[in-house]
Protein backbone atom coordinates (compact mmCIF):
# COMPACT_ATOMS: atom_id res chain seq x y z
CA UNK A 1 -34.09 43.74 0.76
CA UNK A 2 -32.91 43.32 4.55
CA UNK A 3 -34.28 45.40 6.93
CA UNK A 4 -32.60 45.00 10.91
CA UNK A 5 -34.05 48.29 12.22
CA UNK A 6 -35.91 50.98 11.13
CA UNK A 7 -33.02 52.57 9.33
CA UNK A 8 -31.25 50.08 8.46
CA UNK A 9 -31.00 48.94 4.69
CA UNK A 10 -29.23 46.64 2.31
CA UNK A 11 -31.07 46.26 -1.54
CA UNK A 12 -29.42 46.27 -4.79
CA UNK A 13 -28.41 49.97 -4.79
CA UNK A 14 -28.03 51.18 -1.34
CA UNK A 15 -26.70 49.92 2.25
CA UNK A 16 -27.70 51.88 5.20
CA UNK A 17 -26.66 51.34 8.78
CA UNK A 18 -27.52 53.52 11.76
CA UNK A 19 -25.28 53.49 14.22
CA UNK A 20 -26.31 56.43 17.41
CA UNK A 21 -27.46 59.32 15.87
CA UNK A 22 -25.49 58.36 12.22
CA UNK A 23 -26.74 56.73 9.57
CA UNK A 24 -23.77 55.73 6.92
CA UNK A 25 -25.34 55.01 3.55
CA UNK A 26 -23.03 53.80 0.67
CA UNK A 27 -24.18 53.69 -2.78
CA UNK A 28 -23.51 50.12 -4.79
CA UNK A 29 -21.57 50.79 -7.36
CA UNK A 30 -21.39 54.50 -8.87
CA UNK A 31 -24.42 55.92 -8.51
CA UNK A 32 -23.37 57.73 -11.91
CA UNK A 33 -23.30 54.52 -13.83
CA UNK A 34 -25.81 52.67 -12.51
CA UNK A 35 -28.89 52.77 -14.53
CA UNK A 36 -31.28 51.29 -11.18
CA UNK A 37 -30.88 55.12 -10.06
CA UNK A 38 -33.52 56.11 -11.95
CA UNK A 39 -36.09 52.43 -11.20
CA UNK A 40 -34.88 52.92 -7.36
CA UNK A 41 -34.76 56.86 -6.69
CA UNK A 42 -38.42 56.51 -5.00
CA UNK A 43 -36.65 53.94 -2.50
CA UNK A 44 -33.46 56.28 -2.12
CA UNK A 45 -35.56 59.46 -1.66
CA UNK A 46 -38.14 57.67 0.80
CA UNK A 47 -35.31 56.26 2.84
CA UNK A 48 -34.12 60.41 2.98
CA UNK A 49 -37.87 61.10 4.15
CA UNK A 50 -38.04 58.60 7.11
CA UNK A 51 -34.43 59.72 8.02
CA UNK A 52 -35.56 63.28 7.80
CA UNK A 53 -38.96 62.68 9.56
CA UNK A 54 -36.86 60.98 12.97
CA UNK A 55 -34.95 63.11 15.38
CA UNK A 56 -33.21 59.71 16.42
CA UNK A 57 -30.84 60.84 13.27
CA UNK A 58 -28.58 64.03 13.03
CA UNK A 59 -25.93 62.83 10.53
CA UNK A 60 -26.13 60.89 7.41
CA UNK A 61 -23.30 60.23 5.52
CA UNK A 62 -23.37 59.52 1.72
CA UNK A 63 -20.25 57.59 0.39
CA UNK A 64 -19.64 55.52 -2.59
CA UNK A 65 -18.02 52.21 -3.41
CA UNK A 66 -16.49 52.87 -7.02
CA UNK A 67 -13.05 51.42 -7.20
CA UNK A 68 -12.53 53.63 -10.32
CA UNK A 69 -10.82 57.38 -10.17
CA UNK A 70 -12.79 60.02 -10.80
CA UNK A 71 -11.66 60.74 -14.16
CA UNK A 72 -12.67 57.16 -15.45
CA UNK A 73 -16.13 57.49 -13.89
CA UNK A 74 -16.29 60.99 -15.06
CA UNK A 75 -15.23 59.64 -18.85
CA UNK A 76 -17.30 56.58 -19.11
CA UNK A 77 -20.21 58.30 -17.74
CA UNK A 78 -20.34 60.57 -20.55
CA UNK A 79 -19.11 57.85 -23.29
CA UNK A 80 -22.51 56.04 -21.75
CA UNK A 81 -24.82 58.80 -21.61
CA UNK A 82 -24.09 60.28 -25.18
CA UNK A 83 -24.21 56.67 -26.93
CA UNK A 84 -28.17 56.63 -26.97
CA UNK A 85 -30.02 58.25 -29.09
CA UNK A 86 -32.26 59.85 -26.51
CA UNK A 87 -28.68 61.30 -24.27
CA UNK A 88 -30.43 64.49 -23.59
CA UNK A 89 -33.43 63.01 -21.40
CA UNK A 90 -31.03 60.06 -19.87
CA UNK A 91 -28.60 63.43 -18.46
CA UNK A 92 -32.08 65.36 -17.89
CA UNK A 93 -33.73 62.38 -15.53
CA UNK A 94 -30.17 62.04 -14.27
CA UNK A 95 -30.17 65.20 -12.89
CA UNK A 96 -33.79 65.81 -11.72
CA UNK A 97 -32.69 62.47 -9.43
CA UNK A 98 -30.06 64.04 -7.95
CA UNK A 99 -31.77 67.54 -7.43
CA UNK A 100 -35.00 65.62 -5.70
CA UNK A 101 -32.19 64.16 -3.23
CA UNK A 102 -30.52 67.14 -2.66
CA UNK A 103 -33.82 69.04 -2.06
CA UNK A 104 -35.00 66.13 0.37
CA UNK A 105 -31.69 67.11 2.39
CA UNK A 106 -32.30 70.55 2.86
């Protein structure tokens, strides 16, 4: 991991770069399809609390990299989720990631 500044970021999921009062972070990858969400979501959601805990940030913007459409990720999402045996928890952690983010935000 590379760290320039305090909010700055760059590790195998997420970049982040502050620049004034905006931090731009962009996911590696689709965050949908990549499996590290669940092995990194304690660095993505203490990245959110340190953002959260400065007022040198007002903004952060989330954006991804995926080169795909959104009906491909969309489709092989699903085609990956439902081809383990255990699909329910993989969709179940999937989500609880994504609702601990969104609750850090608000």
């Amino acid at each position: 991991m590379t760290v320039t500044n305090q909010f700055d970021r760059n590790n195998d999921y997420f970049t982040a770069k502050k620049t004034g009062k905006v931090v731009v972070l962009r996911f590696k990858g689709n965050p949908l399809l990549n499996s590290a969400i669940f092995k990194d979501r304690d660095a993505v959601l203490d990245y959110f609390d340190l953002v959260s805990s400065s007022d040198a940030i007002q903004v952060v913007v989330l954006l991804n990299r995926s080169k795909r459409s959104p009906r491909e990720t969309y489709c092989e999402f699903y085609k990956m989720i439902f081809s383990t045996q255990y699909w329910e928890n993989s969709l179940l952690k999937m989500y609880r990631t994504f609702d601990q983010i969104n609750f850090k935000n608000h």
